[in-house]
C-alpha atoms as a PDB file:
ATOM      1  CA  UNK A   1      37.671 -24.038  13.435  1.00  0.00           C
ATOM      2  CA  UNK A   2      33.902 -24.246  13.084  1.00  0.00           C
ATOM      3  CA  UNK A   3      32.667 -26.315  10.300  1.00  0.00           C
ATOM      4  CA  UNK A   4      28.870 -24.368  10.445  1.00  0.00           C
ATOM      5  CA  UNK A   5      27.330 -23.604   6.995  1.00  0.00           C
ATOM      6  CA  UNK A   6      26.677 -19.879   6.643  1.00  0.00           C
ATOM      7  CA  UNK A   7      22.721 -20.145   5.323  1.00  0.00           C
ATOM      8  CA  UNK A   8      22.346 -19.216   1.581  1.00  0.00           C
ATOM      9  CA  UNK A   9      21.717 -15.775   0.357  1.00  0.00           C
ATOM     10  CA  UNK A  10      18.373 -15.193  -0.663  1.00  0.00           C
ATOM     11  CA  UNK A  11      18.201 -14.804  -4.922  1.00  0.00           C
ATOM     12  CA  UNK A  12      16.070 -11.810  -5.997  1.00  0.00           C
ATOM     13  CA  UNK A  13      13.526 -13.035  -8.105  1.00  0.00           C
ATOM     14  CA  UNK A  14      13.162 -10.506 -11.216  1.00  0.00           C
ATOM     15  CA  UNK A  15       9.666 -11.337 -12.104  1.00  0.00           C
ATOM     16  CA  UNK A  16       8.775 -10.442  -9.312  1.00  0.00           C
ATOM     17  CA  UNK A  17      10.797  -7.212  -8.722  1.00  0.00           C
ATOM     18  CA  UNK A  18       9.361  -5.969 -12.033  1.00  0.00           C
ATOM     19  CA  UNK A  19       5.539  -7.202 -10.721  1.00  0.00           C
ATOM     20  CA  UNK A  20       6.490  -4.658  -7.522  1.00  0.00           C
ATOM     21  CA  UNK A  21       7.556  -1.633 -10.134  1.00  0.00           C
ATOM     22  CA  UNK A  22       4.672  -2.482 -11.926  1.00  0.00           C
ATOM     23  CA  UNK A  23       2.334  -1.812  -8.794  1.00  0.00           C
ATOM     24  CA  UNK A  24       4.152   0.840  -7.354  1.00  0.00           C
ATOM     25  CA  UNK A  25       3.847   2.594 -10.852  1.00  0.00           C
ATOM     26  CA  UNK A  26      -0.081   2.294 -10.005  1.00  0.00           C
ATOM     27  CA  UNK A  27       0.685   4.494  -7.228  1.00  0.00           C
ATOM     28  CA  UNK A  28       1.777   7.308  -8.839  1.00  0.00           C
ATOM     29  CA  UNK A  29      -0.513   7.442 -11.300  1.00  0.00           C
ATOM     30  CA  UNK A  30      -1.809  10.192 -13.091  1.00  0.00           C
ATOM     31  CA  UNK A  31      -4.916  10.010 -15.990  1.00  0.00           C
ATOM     32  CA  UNK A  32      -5.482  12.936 -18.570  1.00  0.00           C
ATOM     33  CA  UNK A  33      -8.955  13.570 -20.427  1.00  0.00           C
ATOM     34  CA  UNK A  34      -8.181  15.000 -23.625  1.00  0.00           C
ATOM     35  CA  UNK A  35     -10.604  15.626 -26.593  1.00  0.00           C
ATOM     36  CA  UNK A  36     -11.208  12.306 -27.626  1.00  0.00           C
ATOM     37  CA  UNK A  37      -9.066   9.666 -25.358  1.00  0.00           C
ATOM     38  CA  UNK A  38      -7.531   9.327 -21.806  1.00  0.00           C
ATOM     39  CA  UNK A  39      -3.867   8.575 -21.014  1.00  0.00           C
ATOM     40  CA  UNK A  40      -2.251   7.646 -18.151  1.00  0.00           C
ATOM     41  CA  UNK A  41       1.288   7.965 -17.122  1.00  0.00           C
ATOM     42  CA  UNK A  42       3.738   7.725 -13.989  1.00  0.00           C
ATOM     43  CA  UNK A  43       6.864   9.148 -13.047  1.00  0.00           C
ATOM     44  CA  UNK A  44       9.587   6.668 -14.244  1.00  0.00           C
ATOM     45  CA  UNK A  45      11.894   6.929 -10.761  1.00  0.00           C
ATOM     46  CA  UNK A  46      12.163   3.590 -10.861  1.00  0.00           C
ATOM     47  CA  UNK A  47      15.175   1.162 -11.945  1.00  0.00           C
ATOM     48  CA  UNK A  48      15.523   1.284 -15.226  1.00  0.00           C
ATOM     49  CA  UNK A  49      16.267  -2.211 -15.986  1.00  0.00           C
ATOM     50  CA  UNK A  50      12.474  -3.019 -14.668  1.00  0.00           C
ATOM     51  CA  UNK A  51      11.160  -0.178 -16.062  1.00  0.00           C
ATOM     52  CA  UNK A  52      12.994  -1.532 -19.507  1.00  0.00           C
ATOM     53  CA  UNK A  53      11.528  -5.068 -18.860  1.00  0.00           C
ATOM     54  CA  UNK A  54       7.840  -3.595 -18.603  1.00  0.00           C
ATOM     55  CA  UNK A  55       8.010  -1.940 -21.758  1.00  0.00           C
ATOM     56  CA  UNK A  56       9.590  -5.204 -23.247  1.00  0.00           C
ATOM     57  CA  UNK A  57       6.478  -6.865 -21.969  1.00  0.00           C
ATOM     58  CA  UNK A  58       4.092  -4.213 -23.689  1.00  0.00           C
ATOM     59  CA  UNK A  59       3.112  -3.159 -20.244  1.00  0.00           C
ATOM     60  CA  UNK A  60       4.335   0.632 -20.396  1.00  0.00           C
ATOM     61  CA  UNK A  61       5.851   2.873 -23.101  1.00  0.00           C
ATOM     62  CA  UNK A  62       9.927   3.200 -23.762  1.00  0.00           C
ATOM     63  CA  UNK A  63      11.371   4.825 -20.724  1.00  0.00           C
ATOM     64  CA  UNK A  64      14.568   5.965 -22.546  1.00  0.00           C
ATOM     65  CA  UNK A  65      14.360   9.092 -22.894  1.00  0.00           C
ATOM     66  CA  UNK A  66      14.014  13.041 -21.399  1.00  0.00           C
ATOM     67  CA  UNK A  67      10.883  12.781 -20.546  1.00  0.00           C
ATOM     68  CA  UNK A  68      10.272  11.980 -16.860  1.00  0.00           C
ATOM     69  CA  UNK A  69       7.056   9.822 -17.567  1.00  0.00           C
ATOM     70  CA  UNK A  70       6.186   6.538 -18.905  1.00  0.00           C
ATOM     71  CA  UNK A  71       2.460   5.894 -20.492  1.00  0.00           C
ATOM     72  CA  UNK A  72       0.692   3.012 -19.409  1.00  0.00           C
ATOM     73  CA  UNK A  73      -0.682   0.123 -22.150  1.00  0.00           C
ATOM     74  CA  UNK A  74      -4.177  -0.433 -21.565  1.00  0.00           C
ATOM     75  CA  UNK A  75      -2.692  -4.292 -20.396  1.00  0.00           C
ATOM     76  CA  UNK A  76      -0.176  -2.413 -18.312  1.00  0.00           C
ATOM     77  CA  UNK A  77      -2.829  -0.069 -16.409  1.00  0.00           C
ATOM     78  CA  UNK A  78      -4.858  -3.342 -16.014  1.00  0.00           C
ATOM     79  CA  UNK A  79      -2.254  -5.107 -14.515  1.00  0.00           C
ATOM     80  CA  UNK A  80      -0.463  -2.478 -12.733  1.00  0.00           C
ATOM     81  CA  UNK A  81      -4.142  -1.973 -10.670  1.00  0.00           C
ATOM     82  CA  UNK A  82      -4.221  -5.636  -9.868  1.00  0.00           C
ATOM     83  CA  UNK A  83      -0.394  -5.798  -8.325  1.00  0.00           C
ATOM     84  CA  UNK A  84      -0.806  -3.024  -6.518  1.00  0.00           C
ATOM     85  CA  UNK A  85      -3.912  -4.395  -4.609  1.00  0.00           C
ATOM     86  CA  UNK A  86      -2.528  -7.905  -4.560  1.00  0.00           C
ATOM     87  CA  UNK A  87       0.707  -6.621  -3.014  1.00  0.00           C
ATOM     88  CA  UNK A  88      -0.327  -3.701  -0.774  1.00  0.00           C
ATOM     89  CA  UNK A  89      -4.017  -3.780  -0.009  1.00  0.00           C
ATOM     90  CA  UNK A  90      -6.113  -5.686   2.345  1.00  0.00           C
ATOM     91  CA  UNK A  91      -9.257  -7.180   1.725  1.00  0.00           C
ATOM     92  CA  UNK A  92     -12.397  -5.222   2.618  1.00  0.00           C
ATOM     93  CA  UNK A  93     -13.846  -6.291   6.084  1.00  0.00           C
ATOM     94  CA  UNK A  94     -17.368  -8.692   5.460  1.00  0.00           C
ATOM     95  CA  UNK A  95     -19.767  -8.256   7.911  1.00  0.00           C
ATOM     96  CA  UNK A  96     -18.198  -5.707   9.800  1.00  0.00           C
ATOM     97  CA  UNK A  97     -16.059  -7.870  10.974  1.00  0.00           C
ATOM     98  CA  UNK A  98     -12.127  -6.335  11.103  1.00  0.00           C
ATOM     99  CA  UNK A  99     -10.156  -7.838   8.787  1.00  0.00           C
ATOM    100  CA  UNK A 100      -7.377  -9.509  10.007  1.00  0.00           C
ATOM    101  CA  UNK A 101      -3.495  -8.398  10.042  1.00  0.00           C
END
């Protein structure tokens, strides 16, 4: 019989599961003019117990619900922009140099 250690699981990290819905909410999202204000919303196809934790957080408005959007917070739409090039943009090139992958 072998006496080998299986390696350990990786633990998913919530914070940053949420930080990932949070950006990938960016993606999607849509901003309305009215008269006198702009909103911005996303579809809320996401899992609901990060899309739960963002409103918790004051990030996005309740998801429960029929409608099939959430509203952004003007903290949420800040932040939501920032993940979402933190997570799945690249740098500008400088220089014209490439950038590199």
């Amino acid at each position: 019989m072998s006496t080998q250690k299986r390696p350990a699981e990786p633990v998913p990290d919530p914070a940053r599961i949420h930080d990932a819905v949070l950006a990938l909410l960016w993606l999607t999202a849509v901003t309305e003019r009215r008269a006198h204000f702009k909103e911005t919303w996303a579809c809320k196809g996401h899992d609901w117990e990060a899309l739960g934790r963002l409103h918790e957080k004051g990030f996005i408005s309740n998801p429960v619900g029929k409608a099939k959007r959430v509203y952004f917070t003007e903290e949420g739409l800040e932040r939501s922009k920032a993940l979402f090039e933190k997570l799945f943009c690249t740098p500008p090139a400088t220089d014209g140099q490439p950038t590199p992958s």
